[in-house]
PDB file of N, CA and C in Angstrom:
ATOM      1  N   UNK A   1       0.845  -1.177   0.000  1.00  0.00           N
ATOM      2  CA  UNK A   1       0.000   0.000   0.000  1.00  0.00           C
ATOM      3  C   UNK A   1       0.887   1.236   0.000  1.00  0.00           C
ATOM      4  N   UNK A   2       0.151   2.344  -0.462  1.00  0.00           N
ATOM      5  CA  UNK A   2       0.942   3.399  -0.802  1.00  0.00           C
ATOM      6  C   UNK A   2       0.100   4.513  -0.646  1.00  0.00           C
ATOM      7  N   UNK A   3       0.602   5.529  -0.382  1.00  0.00           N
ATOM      8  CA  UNK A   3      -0.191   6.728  -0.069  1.00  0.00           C
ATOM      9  C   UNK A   3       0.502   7.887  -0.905  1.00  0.00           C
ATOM     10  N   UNK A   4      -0.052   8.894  -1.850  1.00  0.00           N
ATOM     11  CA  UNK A   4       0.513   9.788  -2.666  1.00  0.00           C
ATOM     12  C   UNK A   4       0.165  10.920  -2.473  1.00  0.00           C
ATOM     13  N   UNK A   5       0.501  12.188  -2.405  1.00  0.00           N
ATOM     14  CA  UNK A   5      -0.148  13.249  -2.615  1.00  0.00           C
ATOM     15  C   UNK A   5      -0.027  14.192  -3.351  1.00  0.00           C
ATOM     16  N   UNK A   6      -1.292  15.047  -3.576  1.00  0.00           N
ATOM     17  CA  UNK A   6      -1.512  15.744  -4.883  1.00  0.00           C
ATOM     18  C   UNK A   6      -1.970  16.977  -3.694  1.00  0.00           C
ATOM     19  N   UNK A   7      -1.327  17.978  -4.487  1.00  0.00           N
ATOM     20  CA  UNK A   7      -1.571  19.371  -3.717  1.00  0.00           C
ATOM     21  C   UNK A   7      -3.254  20.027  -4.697  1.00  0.00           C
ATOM     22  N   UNK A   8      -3.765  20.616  -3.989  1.00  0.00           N
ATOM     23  CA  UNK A   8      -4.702  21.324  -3.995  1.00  0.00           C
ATOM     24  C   UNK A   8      -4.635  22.712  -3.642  1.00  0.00           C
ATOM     25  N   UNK A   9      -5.533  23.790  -4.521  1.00  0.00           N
ATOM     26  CA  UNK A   9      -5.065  25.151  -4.126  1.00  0.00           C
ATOM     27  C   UNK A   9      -6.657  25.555  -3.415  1.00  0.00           C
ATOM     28  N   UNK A  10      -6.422  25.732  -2.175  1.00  0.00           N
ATOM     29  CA  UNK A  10      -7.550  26.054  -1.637  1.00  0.00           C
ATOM     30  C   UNK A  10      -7.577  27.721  -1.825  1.00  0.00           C
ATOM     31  N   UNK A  11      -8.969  28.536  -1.742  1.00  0.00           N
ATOM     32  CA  UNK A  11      -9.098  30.497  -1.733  1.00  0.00           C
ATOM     33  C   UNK A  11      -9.268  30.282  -0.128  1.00  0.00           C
ATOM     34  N   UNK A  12      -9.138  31.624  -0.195  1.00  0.00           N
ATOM     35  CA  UNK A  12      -9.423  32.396   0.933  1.00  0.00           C
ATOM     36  C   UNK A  12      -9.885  34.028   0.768  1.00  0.00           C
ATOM     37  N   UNK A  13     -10.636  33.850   1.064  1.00  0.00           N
ATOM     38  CA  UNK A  13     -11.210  35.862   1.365  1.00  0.00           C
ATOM     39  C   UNK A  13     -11.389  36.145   2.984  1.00  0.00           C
ATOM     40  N   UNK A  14     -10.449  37.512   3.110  1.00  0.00           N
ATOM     41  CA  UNK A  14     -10.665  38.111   4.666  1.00  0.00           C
ATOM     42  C   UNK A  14     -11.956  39.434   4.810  1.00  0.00           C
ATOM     43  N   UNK A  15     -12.938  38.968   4.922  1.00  0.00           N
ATOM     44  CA  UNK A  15     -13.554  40.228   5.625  1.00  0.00           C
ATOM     45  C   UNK A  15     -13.055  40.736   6.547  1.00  0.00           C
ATOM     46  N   UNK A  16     -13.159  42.618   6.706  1.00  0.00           N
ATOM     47  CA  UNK A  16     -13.139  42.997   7.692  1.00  0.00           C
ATOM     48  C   UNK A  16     -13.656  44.079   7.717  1.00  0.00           C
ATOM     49  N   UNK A  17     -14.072  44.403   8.956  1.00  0.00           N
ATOM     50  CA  UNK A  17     -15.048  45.424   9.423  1.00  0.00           C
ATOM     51  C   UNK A  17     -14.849  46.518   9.776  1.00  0.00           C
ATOM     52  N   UNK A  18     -14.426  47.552   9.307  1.00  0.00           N
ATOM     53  CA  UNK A  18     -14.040  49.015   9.755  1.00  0.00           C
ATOM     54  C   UNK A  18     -14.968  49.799  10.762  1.00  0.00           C
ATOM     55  N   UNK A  19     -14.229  50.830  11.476  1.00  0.00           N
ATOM     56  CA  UNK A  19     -14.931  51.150  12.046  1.00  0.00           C
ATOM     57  C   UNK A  19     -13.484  52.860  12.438  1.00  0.00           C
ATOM     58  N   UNK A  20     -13.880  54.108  11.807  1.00  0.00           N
ATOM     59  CA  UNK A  20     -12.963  55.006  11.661  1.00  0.00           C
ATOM     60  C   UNK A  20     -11.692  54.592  11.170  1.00  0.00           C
ATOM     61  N   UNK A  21     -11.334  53.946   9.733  1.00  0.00           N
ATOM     62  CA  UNK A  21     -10.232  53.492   9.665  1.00  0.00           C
ATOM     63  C   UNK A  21      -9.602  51.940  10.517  1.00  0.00           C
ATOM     64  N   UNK A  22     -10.126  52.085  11.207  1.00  0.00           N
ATOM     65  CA  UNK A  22      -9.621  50.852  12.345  1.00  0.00           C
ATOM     66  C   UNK A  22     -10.221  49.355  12.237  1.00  0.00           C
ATOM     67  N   UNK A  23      -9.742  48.268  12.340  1.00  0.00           N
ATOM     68  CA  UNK A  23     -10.716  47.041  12.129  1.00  0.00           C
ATOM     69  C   UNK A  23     -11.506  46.268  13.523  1.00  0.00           C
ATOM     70  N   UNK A  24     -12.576  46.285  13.559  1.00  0.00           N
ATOM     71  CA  UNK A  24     -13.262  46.221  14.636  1.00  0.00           C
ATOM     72  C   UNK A  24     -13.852  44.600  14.594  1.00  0.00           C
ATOM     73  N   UNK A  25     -13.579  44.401  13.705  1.00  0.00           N
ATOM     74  CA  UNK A  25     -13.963  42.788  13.611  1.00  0.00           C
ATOM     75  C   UNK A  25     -13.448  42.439  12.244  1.00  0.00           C
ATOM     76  N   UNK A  26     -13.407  41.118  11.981  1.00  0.00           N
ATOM     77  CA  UNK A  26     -13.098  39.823  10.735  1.00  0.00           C
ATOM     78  C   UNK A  26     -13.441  38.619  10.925  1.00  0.00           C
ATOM     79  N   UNK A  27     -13.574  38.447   9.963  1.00  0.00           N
ATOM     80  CA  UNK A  27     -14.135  36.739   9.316  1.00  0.00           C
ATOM     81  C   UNK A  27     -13.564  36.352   8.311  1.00  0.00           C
ATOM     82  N   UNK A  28     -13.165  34.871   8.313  1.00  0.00           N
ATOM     83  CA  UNK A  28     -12.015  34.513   6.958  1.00  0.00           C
ATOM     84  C   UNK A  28     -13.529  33.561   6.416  1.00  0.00           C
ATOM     85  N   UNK A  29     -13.468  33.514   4.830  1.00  0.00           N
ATOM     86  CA  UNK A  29     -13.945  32.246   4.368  1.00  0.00           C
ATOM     87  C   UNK A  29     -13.124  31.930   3.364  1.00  0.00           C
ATOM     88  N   UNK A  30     -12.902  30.503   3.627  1.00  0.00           N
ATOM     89  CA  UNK A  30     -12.187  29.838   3.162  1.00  0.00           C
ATOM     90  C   UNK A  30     -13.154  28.986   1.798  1.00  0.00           C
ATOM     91  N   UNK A  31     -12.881  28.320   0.791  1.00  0.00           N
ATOM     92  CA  UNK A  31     -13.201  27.786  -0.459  1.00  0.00           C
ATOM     93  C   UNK A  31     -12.520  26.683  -0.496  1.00  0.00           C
ATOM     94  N   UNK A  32     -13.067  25.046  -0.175  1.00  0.00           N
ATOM     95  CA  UNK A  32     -12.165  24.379  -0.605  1.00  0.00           C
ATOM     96  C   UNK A  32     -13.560  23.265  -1.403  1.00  0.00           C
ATOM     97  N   UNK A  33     -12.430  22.193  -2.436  1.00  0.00           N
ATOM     98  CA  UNK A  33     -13.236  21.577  -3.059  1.00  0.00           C
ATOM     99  C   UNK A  33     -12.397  20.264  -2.476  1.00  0.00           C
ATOM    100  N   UNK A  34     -13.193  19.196  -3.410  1.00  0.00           N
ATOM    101  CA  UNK A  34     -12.608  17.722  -3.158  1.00  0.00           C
ATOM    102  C   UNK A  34     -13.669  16.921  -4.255  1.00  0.00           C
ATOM    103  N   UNK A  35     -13.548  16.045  -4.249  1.00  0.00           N
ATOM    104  CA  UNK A  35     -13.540  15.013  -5.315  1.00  0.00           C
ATOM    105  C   UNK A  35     -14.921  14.094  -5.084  1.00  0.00           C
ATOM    106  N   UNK A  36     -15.982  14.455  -3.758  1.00  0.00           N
ATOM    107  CA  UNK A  36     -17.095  14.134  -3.891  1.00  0.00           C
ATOM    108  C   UNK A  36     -17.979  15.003  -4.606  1.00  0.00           C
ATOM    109  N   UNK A  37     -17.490  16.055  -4.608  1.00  0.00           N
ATOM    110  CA  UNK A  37     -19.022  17.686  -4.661  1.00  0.00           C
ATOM    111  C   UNK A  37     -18.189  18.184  -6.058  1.00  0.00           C
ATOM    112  N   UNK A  38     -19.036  18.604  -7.537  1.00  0.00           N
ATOM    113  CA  UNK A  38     -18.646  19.764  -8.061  1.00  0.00           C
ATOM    114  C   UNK A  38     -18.336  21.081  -7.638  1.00  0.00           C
ATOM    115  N   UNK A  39     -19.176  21.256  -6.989  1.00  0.00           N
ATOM    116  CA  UNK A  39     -19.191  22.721  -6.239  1.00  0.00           C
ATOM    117  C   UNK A  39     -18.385  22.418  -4.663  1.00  0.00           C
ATOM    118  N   UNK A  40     -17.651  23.754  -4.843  1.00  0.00           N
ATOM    119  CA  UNK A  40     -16.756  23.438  -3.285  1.00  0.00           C
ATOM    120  C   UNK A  40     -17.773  23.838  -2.541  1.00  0.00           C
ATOM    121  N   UNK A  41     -16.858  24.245  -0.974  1.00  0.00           N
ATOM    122  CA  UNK A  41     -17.807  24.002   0.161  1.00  0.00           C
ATOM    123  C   UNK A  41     -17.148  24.908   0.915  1.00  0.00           C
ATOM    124  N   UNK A  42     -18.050  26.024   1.510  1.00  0.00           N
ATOM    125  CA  UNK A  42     -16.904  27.003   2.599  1.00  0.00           C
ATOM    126  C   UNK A  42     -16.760  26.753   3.845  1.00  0.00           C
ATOM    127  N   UNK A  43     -15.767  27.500   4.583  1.00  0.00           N
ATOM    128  CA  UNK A  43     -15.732  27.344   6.059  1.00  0.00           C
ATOM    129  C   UNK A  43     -15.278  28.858   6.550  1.00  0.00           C
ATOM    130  N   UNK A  44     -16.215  28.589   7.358  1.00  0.00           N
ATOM    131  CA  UNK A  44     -16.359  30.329   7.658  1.00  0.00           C
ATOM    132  C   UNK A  44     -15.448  30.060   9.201  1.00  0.00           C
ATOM    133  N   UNK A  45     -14.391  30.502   9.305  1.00  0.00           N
ATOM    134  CA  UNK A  45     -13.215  30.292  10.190  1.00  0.00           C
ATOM    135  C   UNK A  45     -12.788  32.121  11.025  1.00  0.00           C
ATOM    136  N   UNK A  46     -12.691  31.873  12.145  1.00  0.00           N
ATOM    137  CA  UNK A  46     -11.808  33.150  12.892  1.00  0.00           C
ATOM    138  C   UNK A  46     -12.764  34.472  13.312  1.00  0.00           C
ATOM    139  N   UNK A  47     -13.924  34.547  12.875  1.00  0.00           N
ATOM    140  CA  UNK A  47     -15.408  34.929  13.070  1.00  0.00           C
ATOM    141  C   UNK A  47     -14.772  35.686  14.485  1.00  0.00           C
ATOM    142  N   UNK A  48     -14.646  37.061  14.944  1.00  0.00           N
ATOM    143  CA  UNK A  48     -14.128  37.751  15.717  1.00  0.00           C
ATOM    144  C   UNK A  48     -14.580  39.317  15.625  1.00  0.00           C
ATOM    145  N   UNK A  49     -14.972  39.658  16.525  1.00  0.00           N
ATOM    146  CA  UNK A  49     -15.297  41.398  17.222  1.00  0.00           C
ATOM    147  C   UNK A  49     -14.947  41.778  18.480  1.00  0.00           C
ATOM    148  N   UNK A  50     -14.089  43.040  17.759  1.00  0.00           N
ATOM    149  CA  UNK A  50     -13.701  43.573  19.170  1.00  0.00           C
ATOM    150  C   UNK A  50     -14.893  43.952  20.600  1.00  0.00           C
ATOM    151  N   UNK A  51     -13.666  42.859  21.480  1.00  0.00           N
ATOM    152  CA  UNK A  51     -15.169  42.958  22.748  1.00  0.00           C
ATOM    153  C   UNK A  51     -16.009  44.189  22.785  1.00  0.00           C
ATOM    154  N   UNK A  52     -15.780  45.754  22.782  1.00  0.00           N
ATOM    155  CA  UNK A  52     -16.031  46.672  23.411  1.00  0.00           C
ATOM    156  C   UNK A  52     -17.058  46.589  22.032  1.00  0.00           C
ATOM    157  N   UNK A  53     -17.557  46.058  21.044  1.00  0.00           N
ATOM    158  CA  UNK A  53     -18.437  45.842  19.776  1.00  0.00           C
ATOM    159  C   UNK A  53     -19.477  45.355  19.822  1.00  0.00           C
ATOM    160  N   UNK A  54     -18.984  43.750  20.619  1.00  0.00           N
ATOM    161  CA  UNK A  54     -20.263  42.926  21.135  1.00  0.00           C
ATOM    162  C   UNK A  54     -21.651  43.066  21.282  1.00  0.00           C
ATOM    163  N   UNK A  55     -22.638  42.227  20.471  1.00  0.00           N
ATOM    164  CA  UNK A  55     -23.668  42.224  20.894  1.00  0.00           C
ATOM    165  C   UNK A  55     -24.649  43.819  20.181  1.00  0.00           C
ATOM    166  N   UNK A  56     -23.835  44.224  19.097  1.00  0.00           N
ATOM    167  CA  UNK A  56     -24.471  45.127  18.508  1.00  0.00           C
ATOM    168  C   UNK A  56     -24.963  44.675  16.908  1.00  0.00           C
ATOM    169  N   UNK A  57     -24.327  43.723  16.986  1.00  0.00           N
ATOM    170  CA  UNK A  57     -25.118  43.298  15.598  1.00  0.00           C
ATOM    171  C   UNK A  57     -23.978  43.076  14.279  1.00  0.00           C
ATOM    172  N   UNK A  58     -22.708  43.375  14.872  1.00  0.00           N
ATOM    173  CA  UNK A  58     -21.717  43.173  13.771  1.00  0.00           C
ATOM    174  C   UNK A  58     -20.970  41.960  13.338  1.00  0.00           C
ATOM    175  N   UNK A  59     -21.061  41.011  14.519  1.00  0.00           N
ATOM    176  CA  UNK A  59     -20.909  39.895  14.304  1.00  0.00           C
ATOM    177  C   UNK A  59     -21.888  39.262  13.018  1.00  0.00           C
ATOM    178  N   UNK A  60     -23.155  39.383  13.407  1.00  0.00           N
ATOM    179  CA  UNK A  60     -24.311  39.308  12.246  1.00  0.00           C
ATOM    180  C   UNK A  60     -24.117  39.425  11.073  1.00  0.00           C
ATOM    181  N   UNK A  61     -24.032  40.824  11.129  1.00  0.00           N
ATOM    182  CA  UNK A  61     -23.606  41.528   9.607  1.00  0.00           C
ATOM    183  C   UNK A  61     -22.021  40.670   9.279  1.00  0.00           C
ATOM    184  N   UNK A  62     -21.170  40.561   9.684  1.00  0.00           N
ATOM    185  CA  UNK A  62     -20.034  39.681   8.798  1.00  0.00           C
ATOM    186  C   UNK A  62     -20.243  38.322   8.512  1.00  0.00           C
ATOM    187  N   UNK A  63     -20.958  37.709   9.428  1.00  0.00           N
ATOM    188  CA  UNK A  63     -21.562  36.276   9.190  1.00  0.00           C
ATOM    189  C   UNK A  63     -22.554  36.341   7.763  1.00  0.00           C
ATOM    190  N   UNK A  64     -23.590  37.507   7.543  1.00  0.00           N
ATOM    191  CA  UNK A  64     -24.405  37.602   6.547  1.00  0.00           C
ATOM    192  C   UNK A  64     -23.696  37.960   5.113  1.00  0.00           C
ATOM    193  N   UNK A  65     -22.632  38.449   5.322  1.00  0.00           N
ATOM    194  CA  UNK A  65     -21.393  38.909   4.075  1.00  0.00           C
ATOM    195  C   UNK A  65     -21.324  37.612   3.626  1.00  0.00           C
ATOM    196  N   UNK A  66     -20.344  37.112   4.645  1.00  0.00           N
ATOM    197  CA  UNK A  66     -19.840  35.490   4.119  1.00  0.00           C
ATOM    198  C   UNK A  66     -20.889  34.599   3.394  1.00  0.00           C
ATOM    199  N   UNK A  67     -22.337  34.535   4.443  1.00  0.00           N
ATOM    200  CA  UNK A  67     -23.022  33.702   3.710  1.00  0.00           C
ATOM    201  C   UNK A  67     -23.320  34.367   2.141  1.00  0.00           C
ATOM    202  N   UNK A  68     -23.479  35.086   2.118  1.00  0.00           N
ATOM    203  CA  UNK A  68     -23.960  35.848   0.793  1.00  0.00           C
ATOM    204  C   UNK A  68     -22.661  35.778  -0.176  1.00  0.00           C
ATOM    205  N   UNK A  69     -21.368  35.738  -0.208  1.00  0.00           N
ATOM    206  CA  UNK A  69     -20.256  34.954  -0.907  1.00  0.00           C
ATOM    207  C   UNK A  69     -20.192  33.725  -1.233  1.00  0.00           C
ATOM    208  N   UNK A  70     -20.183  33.184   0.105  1.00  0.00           N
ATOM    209  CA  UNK A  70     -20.230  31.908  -0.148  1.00  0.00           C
ATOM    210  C   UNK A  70     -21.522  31.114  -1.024  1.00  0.00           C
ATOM    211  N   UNK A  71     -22.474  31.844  -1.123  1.00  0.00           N
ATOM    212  CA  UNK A  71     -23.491  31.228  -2.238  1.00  0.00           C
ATOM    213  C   UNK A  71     -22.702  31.854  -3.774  1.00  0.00           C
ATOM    214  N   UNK A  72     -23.183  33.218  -3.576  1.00  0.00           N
ATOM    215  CA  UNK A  72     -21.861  33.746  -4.876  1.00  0.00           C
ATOM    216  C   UNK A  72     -20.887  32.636  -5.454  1.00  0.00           C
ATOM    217  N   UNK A  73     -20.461  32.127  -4.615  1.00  0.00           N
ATOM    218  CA  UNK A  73     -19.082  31.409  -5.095  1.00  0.00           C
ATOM    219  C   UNK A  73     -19.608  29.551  -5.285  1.00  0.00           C
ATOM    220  N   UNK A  74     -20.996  29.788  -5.526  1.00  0.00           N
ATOM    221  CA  UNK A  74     -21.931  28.430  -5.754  1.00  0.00           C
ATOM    222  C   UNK A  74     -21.533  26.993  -4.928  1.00  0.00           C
ATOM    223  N   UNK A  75     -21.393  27.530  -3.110  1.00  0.00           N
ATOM    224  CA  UNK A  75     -20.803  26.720  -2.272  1.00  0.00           C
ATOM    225  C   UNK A  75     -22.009  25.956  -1.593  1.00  0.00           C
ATOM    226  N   UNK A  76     -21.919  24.483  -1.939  1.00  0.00           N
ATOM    227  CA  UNK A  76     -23.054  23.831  -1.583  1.00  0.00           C
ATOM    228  C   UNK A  76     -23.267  23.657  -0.130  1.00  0.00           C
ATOM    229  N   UNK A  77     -22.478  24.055   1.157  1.00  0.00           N
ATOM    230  CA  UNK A  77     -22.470  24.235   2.093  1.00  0.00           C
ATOM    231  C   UNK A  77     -21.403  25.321   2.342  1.00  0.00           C
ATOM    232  N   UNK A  78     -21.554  25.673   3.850  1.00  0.00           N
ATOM    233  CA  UNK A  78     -21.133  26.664   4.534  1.00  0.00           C
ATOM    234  C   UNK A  78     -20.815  25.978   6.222  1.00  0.00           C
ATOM    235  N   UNK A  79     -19.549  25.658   6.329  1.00  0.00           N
ATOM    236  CA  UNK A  79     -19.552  25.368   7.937  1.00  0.00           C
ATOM    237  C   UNK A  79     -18.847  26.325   8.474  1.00  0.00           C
ATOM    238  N   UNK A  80     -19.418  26.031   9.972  1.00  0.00           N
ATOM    239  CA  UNK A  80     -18.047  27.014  11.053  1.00  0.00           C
ATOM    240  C   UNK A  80     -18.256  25.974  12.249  1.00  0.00           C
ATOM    241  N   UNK A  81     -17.206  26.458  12.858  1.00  0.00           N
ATOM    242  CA  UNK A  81     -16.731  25.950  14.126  1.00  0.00           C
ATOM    243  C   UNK A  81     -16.700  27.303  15.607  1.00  0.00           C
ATOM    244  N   UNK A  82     -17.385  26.810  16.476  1.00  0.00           N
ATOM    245  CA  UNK A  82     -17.167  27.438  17.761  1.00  0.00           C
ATOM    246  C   UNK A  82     -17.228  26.781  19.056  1.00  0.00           C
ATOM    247  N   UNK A  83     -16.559  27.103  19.954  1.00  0.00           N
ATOM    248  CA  UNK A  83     -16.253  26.595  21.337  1.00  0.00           C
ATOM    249  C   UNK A  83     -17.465  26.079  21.851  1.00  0.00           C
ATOM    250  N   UNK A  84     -17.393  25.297  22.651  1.00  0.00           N
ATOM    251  CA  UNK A  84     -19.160  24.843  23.928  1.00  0.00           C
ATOM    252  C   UNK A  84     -19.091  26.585  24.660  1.00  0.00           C
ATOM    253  N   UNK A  85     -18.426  27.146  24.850  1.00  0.00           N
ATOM    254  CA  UNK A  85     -18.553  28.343  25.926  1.00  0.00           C
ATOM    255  C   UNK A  85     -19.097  29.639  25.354  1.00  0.00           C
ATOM    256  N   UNK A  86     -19.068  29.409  24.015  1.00  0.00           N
ATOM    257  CA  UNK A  86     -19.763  30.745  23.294  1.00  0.00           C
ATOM    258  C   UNK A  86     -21.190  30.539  23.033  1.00  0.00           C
ATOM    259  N   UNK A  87     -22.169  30.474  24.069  1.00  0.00           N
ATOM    260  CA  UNK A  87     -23.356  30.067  24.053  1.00  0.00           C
ATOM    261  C   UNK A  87     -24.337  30.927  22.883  1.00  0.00           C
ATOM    262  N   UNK A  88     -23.491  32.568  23.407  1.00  0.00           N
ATOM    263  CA  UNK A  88     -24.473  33.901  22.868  1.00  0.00           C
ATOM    264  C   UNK A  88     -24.051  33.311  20.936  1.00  0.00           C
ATOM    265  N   UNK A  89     -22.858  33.190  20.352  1.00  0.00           N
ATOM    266  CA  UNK A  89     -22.406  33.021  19.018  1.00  0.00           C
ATOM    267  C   UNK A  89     -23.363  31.574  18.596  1.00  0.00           C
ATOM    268  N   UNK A  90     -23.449  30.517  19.303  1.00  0.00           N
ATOM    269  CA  UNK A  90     -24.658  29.757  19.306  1.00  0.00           C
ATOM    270  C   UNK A  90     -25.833  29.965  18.320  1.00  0.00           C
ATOM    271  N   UNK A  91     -26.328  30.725  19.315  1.00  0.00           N
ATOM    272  CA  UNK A  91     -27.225  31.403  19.506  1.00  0.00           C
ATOM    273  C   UNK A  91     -27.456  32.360  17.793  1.00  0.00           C
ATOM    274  N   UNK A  92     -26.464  33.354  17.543  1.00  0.00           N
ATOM    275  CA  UNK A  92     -26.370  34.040  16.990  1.00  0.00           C
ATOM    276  C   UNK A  92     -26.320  32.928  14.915  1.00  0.00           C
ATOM    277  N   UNK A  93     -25.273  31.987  15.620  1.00  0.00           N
ATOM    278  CA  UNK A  93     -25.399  31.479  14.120  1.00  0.00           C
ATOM    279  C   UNK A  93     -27.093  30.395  13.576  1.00  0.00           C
ATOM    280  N   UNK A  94     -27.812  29.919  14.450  1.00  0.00           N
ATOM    281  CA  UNK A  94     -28.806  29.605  14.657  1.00  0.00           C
ATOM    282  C   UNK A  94     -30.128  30.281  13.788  1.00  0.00           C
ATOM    283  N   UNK A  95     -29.470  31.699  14.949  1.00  0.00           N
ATOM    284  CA  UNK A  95     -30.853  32.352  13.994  1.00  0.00           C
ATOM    285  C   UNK A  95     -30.366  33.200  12.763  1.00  0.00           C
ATOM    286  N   UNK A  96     -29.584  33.403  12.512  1.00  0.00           N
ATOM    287  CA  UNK A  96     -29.094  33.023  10.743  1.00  0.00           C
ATOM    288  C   UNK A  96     -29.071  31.747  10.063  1.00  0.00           C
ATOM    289  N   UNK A  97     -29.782  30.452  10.871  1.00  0.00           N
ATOM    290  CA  UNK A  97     -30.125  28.953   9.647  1.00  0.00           C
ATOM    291  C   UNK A  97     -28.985  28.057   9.875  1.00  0.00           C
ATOM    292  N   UNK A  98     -27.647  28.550  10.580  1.00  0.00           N
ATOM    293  CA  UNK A  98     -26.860  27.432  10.972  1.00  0.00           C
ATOM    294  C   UNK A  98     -27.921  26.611  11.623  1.00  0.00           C
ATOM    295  N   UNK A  99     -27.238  24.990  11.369  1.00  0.00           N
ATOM    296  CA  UNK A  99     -27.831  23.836  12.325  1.00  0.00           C
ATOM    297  C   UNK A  99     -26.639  23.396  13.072  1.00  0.00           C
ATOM    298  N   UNK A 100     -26.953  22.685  14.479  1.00  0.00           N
ATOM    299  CA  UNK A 100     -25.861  22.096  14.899  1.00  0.00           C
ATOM    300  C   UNK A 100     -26.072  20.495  14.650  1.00  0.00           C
ATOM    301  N   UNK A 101     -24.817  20.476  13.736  1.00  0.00           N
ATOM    302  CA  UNK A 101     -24.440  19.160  13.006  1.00  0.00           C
ATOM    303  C   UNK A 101     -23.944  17.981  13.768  1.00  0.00           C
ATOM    304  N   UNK A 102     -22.706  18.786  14.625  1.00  0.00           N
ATOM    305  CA  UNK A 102     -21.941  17.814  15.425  1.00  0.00           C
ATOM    306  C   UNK A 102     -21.080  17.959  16.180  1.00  0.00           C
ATOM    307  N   UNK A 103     -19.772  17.309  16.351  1.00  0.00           N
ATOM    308  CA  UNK A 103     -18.901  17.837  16.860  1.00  0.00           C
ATOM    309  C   UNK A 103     -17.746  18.260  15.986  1.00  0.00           C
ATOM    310  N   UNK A 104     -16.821  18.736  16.752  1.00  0.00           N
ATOM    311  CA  UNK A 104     -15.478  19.335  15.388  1.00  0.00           C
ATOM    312  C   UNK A 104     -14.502  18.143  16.772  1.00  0.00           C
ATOM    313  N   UNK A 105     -13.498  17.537  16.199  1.00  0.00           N
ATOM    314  CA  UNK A 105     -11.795  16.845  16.743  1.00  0.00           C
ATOM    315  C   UNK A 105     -11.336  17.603  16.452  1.00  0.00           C
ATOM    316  N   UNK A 106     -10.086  18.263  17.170  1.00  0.00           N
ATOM    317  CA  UNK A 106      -9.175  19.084  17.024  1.00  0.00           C
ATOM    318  C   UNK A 106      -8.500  18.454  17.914  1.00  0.00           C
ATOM    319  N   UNK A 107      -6.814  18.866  16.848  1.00  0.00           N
ATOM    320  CA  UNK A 107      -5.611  18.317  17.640  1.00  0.00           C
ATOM    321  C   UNK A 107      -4.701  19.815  17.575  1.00  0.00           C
ATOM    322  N   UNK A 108      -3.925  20.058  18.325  1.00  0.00           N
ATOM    323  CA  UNK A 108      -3.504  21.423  18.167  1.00  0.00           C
ATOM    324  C   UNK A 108      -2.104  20.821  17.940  1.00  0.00           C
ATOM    325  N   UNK A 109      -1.370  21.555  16.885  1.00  0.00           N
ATOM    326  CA  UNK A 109       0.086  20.870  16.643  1.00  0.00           C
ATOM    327  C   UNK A 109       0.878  21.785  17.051  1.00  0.00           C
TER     328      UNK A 109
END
């Protein structure tokens, strides 16, 4: 048995959120494909607002960017990942139509 690999060029786009020149929040989505799906599949990764921001609705609005790209970019899904402790972000991706799917494994290298 043998194992080979073939590189793949995954995108990436950084939102970010101004606020006087300054960035007050970002969201990466990432574009990757693979060899089950024609259409790739995003992952909306790093989803972040400055604390003193919180809870005004900007988190929202960058989550609603991405999703609205990520269809743009004819992505038959859209995942993200967040901690058990971010109950309120939960919450928040929910009532924008996220479902909770499952769990995420992470190994930190």
């Amino acid at each position: 048995m043998e194992v080979i690999t073939s590189p793949i060029e995954p995108q990436g786009i950084k939102f970010s959120l101004l606020s006087d020149n300054q960035e007050i929040g970002h969201a990466f989505l990432y574009l990757l494909s693979n060899e089950l799906h024609a259409a790739p599949f995003g992952l909306l990764e790093d989803l972040q607002v400055k604390e003193q921001y919180r809870g005004q609705g900007y988190g929202t609005k960058l989550v609603q960017v991405v999703m609205a790209e990520a269809k743009k970019q004819h992505c038959y899904k859209l995942i993200c990942t967040s901690r058990y402790s971010r109950e309120q972000v939960h919450k928040m991706y929910e009532k924008l139509g996220f479902k909770d799917y499952g769990k995420e494994f992470r190994m930190d290298l």
